[in-house]
PDB file of N, CA and C in Angstrom:
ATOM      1  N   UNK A   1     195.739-139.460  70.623  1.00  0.00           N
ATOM      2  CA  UNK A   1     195.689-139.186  69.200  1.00  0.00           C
ATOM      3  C   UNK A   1     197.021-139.566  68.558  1.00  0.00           C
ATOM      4  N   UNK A   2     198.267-139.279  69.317  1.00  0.00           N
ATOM      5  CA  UNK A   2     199.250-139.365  68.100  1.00  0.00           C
ATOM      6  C   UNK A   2     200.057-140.486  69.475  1.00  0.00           C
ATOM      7  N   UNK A   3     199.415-140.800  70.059  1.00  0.00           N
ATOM      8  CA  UNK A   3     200.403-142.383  70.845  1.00  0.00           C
ATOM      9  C   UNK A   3     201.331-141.450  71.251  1.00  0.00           C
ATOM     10  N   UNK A   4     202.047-143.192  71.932  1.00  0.00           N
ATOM     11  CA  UNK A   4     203.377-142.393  72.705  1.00  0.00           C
ATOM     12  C   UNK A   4     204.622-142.707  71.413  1.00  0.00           C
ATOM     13  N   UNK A   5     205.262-141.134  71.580  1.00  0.00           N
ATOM     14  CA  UNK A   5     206.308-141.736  71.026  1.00  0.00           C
ATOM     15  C   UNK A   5     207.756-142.528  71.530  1.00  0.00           C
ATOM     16  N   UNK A   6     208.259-142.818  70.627  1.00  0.00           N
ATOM     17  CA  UNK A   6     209.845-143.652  71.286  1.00  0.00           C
ATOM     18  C   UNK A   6     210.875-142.632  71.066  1.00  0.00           C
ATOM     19  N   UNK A   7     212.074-143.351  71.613  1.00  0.00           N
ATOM     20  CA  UNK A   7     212.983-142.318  71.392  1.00  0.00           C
ATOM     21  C   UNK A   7     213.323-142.085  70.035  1.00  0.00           C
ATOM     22  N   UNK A   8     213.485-143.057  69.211  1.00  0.00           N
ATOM     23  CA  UNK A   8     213.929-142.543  67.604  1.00  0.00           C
ATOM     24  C   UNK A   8     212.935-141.433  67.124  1.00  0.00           C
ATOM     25  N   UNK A   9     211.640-141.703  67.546  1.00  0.00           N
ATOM     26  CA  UNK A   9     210.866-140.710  67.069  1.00  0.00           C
ATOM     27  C   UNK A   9     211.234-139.411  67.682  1.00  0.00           C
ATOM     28  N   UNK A  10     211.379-139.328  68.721  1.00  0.00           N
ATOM     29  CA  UNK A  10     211.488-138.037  69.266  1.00  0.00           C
ATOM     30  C   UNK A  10     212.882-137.299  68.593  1.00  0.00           C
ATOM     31  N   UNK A  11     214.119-138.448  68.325  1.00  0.00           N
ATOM     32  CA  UNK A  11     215.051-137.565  67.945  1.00  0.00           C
ATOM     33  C   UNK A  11     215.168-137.046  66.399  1.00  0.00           C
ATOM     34  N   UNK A  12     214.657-138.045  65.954  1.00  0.00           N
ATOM     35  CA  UNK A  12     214.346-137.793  64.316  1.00  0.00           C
ATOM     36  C   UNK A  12     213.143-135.828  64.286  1.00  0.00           C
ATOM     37  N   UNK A  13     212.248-135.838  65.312  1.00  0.00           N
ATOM     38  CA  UNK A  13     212.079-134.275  65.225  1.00  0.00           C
ATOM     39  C   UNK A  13     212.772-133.397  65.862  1.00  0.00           C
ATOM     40  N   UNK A  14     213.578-134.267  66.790  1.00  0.00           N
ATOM     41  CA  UNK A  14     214.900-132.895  67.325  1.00  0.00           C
ATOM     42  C   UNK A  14     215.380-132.344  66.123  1.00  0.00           C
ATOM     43  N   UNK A  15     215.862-133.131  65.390  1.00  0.00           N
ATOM     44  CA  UNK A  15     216.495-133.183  63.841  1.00  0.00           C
ATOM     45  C   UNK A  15     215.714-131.754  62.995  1.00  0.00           C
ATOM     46  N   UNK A  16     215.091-132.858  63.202  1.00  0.00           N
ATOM     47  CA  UNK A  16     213.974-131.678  61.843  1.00  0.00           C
ATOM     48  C   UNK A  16     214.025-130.451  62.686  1.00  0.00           C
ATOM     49  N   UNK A  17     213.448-130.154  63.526  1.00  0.00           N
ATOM     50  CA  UNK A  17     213.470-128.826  64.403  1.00  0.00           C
ATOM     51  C   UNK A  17     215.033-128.326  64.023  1.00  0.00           C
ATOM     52  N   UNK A  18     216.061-128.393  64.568  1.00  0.00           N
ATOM     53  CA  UNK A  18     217.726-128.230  64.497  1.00  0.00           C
ATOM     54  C   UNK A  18     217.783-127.934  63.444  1.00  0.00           C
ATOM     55  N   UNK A  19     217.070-128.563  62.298  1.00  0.00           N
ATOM     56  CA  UNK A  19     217.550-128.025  60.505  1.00  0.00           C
ATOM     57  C   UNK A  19     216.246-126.848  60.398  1.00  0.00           C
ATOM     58  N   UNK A  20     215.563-126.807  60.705  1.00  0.00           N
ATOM     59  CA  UNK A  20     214.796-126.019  60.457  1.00  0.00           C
ATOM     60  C   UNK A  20     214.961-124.464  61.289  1.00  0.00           C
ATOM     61  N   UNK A  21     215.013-124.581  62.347  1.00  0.00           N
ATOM     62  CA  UNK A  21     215.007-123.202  63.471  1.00  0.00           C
ATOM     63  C   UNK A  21     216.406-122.850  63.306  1.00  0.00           C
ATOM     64  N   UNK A  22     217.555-123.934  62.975  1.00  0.00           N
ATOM     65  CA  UNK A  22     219.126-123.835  63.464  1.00  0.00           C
ATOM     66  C   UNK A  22     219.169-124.003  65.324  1.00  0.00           C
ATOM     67  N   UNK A  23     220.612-123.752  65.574  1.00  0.00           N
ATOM     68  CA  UNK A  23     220.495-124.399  67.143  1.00  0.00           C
ATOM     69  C   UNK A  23     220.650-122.716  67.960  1.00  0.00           C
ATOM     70  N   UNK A  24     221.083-121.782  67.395  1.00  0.00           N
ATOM     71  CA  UNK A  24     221.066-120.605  68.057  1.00  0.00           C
ATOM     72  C   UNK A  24     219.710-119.904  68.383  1.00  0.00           C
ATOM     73  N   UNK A  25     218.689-120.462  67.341  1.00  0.00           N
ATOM     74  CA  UNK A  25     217.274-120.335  67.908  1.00  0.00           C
ATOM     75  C   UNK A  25     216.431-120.872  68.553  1.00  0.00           C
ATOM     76  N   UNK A  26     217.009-122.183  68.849  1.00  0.00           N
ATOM     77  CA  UNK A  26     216.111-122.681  69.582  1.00  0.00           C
ATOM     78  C   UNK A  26     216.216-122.479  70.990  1.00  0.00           C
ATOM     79  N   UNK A  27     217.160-122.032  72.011  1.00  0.00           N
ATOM     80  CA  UNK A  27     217.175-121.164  73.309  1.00  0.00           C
ATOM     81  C   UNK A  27     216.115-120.148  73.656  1.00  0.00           C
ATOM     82  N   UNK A  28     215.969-119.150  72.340  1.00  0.00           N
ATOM     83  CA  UNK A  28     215.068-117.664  72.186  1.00  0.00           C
ATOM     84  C   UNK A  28     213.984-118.908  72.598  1.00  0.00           C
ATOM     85  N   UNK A  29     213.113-119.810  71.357  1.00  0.00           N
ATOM     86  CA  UNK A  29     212.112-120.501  71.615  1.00  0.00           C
ATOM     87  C   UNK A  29     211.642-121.128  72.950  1.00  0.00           C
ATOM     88  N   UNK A  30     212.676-121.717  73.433  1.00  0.00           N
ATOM     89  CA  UNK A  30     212.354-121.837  74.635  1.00  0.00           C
ATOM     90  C   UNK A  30     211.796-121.186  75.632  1.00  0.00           C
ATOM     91  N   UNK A  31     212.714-119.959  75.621  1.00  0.00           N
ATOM     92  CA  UNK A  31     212.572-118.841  76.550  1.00  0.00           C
ATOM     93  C   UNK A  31     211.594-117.940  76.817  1.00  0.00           C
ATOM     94  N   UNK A  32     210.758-118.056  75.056  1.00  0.00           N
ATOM     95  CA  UNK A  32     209.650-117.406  74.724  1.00  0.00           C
ATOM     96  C   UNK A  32     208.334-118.277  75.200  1.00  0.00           C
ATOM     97  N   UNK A  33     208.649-119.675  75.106  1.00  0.00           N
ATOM     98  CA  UNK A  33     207.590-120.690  75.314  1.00  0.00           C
ATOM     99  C   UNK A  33     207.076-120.663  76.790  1.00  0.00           C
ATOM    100  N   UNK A  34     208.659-120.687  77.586  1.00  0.00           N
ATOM    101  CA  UNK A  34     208.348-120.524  78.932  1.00  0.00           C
ATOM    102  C   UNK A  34     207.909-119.460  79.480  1.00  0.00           C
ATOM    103  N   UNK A  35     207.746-118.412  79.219  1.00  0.00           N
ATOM    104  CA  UNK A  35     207.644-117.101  79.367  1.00  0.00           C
ATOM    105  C   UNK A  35     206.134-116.970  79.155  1.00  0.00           C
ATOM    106  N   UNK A  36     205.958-117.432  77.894  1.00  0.00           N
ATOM    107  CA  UNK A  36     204.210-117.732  77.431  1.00  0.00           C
ATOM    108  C   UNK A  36     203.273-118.544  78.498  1.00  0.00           C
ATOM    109  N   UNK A  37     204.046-120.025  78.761  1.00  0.00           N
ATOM    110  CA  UNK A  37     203.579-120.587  79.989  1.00  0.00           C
ATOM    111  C   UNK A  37     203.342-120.353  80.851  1.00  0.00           C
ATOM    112  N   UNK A  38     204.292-119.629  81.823  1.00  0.00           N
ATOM    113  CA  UNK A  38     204.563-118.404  83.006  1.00  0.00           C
ATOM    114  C   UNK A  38     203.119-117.863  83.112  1.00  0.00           C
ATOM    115  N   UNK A  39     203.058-116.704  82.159  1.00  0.00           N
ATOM    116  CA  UNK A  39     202.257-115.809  81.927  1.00  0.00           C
ATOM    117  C   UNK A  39     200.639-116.270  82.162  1.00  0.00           C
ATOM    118  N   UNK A  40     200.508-117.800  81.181  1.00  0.00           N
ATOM    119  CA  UNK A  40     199.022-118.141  81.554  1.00  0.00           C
ATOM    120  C   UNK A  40     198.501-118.494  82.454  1.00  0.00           C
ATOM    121  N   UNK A  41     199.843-119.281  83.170  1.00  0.00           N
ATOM    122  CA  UNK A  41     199.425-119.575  85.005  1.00  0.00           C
ATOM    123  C   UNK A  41     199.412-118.864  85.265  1.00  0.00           C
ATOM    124  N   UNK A  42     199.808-117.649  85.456  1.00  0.00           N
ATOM    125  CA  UNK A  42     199.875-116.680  86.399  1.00  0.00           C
ATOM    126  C   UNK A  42     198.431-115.746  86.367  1.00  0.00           C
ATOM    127  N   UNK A  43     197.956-115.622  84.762  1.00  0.00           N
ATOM    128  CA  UNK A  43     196.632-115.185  84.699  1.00  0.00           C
ATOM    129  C   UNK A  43     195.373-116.163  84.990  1.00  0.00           C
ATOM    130  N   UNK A  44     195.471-117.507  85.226  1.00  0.00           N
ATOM    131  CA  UNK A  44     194.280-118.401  85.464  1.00  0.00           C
ATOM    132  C   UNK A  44     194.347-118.049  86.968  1.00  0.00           C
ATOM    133  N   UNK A  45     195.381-118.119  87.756  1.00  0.00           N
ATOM    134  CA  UNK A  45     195.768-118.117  89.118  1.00  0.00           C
ATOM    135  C   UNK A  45     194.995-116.224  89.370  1.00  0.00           C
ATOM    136  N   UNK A  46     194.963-115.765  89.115  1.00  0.00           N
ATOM    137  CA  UNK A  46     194.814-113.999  88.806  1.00  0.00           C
ATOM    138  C   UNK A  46     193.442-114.095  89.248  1.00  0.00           C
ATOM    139  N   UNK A  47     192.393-115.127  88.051  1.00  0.00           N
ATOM    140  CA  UNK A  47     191.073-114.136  87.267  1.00  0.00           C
ATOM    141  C   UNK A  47     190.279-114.591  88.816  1.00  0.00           C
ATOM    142  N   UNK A  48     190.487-115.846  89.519  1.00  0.00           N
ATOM    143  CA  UNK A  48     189.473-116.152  90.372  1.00  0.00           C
ATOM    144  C   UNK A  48     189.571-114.519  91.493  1.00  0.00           C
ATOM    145  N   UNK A  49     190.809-114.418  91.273  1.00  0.00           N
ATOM    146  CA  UNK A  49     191.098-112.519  92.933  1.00  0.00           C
ATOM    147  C   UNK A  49     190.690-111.568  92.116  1.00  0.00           C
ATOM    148  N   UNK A  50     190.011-111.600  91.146  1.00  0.00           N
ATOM    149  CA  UNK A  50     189.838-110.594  90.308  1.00  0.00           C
ATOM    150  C   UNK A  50     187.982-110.493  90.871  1.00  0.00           C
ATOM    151  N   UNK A  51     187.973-108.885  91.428  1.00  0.00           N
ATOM    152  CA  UNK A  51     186.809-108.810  91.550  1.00  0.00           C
ATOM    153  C   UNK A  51     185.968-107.937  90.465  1.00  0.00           C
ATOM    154  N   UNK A  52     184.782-108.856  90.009  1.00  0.00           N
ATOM    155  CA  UNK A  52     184.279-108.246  88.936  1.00  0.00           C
ATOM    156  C   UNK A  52     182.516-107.721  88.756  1.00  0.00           C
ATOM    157  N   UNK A  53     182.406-107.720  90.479  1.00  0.00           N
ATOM    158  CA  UNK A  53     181.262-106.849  91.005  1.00  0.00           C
ATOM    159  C   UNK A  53     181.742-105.149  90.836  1.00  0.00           C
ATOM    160  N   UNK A  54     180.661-104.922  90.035  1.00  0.00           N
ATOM    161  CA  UNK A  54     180.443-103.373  90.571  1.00  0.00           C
ATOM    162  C   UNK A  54     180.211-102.548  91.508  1.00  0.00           C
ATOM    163  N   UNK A  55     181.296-101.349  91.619  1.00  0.00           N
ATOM    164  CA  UNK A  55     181.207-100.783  93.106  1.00  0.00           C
ATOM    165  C   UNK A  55     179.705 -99.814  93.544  1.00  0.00           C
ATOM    166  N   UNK A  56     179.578 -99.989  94.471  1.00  0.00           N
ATOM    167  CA  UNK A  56     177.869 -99.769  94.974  1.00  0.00           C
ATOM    168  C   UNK A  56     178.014 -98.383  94.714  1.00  0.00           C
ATOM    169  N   UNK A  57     176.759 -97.603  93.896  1.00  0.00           N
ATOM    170  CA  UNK A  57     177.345 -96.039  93.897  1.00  0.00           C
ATOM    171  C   UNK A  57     176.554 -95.299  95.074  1.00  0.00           C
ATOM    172  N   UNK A  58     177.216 -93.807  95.126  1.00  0.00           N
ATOM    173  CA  UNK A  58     176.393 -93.524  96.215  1.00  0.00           C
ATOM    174  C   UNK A  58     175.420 -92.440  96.341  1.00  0.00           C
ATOM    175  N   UNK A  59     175.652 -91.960  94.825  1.00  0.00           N
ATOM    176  CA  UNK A  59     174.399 -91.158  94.583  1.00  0.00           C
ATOM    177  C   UNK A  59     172.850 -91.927  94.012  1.00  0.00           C
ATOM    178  N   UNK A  60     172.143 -92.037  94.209  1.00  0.00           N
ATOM    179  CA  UNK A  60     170.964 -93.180  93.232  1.00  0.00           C
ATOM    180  C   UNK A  60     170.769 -92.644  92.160  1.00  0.00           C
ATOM    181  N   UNK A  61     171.085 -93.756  90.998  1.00  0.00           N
ATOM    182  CA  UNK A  61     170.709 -92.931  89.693  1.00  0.00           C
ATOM    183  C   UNK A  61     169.563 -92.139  89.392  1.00  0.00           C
ATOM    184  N   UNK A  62     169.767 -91.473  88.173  1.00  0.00           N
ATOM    185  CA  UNK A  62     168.411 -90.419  87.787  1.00  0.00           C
ATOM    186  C   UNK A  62     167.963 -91.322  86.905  1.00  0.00           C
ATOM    187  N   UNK A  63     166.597 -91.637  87.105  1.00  0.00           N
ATOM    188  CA  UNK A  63     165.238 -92.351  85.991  1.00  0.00           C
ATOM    189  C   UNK A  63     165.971 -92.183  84.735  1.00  0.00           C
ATOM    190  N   UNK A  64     165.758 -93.109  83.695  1.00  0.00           N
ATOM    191  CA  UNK A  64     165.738 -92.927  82.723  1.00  0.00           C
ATOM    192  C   UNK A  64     164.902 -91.850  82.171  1.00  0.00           C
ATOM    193  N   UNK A  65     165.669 -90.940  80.912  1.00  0.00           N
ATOM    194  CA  UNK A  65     165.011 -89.529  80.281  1.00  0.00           C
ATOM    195  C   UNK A  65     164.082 -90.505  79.249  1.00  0.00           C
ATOM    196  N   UNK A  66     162.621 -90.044  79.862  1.00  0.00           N
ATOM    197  CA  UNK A  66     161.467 -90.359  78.532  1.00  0.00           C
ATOM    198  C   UNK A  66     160.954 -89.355  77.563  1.00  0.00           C
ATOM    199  N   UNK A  67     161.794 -89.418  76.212  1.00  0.00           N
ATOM    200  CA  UNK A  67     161.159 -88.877  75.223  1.00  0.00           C
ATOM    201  C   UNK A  67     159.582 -88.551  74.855  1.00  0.00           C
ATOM    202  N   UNK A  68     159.156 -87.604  74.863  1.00  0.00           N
ATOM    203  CA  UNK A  68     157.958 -87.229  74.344  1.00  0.00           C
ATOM    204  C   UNK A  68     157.259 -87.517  73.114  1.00  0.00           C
ATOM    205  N   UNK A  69     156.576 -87.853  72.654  1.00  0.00           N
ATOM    206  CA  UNK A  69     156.202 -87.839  70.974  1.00  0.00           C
ATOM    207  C   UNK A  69     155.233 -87.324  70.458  1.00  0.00           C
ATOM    208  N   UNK A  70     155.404 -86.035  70.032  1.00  0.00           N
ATOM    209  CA  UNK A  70     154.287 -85.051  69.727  1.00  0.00           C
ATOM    210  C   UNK A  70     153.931 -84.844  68.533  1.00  0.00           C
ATOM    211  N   UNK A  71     153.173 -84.472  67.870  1.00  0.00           N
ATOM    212  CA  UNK A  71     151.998 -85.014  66.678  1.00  0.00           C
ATOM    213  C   UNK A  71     151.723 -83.401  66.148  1.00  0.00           C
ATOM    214  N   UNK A  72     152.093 -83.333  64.786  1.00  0.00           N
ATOM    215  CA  UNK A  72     151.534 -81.861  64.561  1.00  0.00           C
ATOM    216  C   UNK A  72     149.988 -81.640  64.431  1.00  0.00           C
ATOM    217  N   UNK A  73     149.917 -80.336  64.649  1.00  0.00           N
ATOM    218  CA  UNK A  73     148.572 -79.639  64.736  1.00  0.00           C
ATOM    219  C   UNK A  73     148.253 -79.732  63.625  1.00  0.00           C
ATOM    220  N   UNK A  74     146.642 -80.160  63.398  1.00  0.00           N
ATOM    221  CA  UNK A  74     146.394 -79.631  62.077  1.00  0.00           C
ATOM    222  C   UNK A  74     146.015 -78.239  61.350  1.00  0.00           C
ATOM    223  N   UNK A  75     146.133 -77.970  60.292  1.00  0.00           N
ATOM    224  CA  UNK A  75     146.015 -76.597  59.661  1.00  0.00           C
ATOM    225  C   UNK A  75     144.919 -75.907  60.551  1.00  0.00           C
ATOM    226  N   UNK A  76     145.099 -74.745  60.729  1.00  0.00           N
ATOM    227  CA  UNK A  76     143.585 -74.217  61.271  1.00  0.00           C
ATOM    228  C   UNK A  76     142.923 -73.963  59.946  1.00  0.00           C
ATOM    229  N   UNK A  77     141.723 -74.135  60.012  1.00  0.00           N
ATOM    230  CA  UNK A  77     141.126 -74.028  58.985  1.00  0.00           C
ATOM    231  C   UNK A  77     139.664 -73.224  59.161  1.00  0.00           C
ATOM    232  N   UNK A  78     139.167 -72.080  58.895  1.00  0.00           N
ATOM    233  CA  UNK A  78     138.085 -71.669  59.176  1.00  0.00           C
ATOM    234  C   UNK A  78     136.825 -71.556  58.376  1.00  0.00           C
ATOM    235  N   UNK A  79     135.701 -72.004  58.662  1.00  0.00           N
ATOM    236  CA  UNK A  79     134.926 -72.256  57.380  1.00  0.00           C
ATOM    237  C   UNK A  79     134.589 -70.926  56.655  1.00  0.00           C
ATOM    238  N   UNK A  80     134.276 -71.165  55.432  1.00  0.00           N
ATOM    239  CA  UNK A  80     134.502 -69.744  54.403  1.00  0.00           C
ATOM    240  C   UNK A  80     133.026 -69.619  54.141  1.00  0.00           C
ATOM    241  N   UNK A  81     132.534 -68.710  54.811  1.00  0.00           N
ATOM    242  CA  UNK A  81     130.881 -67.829  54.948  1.00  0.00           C
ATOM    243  C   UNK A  81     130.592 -67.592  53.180  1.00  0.00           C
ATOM    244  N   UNK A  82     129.780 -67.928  52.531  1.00  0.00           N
ATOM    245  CA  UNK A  82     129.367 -67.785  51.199  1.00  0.00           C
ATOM    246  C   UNK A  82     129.827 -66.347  50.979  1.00  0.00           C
ATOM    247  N   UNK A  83     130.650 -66.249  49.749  1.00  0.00           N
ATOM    248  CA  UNK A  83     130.726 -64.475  49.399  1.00  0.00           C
ATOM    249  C   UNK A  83     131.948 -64.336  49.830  1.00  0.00           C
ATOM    250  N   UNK A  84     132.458 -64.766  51.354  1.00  0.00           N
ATOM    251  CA  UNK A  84     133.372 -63.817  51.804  1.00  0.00           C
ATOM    252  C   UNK A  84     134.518 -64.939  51.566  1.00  0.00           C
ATOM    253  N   UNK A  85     135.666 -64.423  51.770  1.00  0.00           N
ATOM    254  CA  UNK A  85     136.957 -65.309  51.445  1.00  0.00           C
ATOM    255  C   UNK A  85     137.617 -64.795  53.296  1.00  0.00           C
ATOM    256  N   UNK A  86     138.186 -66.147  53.951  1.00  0.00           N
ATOM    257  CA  UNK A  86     139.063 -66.063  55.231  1.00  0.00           C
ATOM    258  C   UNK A  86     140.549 -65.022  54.761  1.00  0.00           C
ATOM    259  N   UNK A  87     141.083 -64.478  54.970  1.00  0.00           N
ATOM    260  CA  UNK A  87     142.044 -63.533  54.762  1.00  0.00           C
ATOM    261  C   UNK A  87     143.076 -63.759  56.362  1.00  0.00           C
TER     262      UNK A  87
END
């Protein structure tokens, strides 16, 4: 994408970097960069020893709890004998 560069190119962004960061920061940067680097090898190198099976348990789980779904009763209702009223 961006070719190779030459040396003028490369020093012309030393430049820019040097005016921009100053030169007492650019050590920290480094140090931080390498440190960052460090870190990701060390976690790619990591994830393959990383075991990510679950440990066998040794009680056997309990069934899943099945909810019930219960339906109300309807009114009792008693038929009303001519004359008389249900009370």
């Amino acid at each position: 994408m961006f070719g190779s560069f030459g040396w003028m190119e490369l020093m012309l962004i030393l430049v820019i970097v040097l005016i921009i960061f100053g030169a007492g920061k650019i050590p920290q940067l480094g140090e931080g960069l390498g440190k960052a680097i460090k870190g990701f090898k060390k976690s790619v190198n990591e994830a393959d020893a990383i075991d990510v099976t679950p440990p066998p348990s040794e009680s056997p789980e309990a069934p899943p709890v099945q909810v019930a779904q219960t339906q109300a009763a309807p009114p009792d209702t008693a038929p009303v004998q001519s004359g008389k009223q249900a009370k």
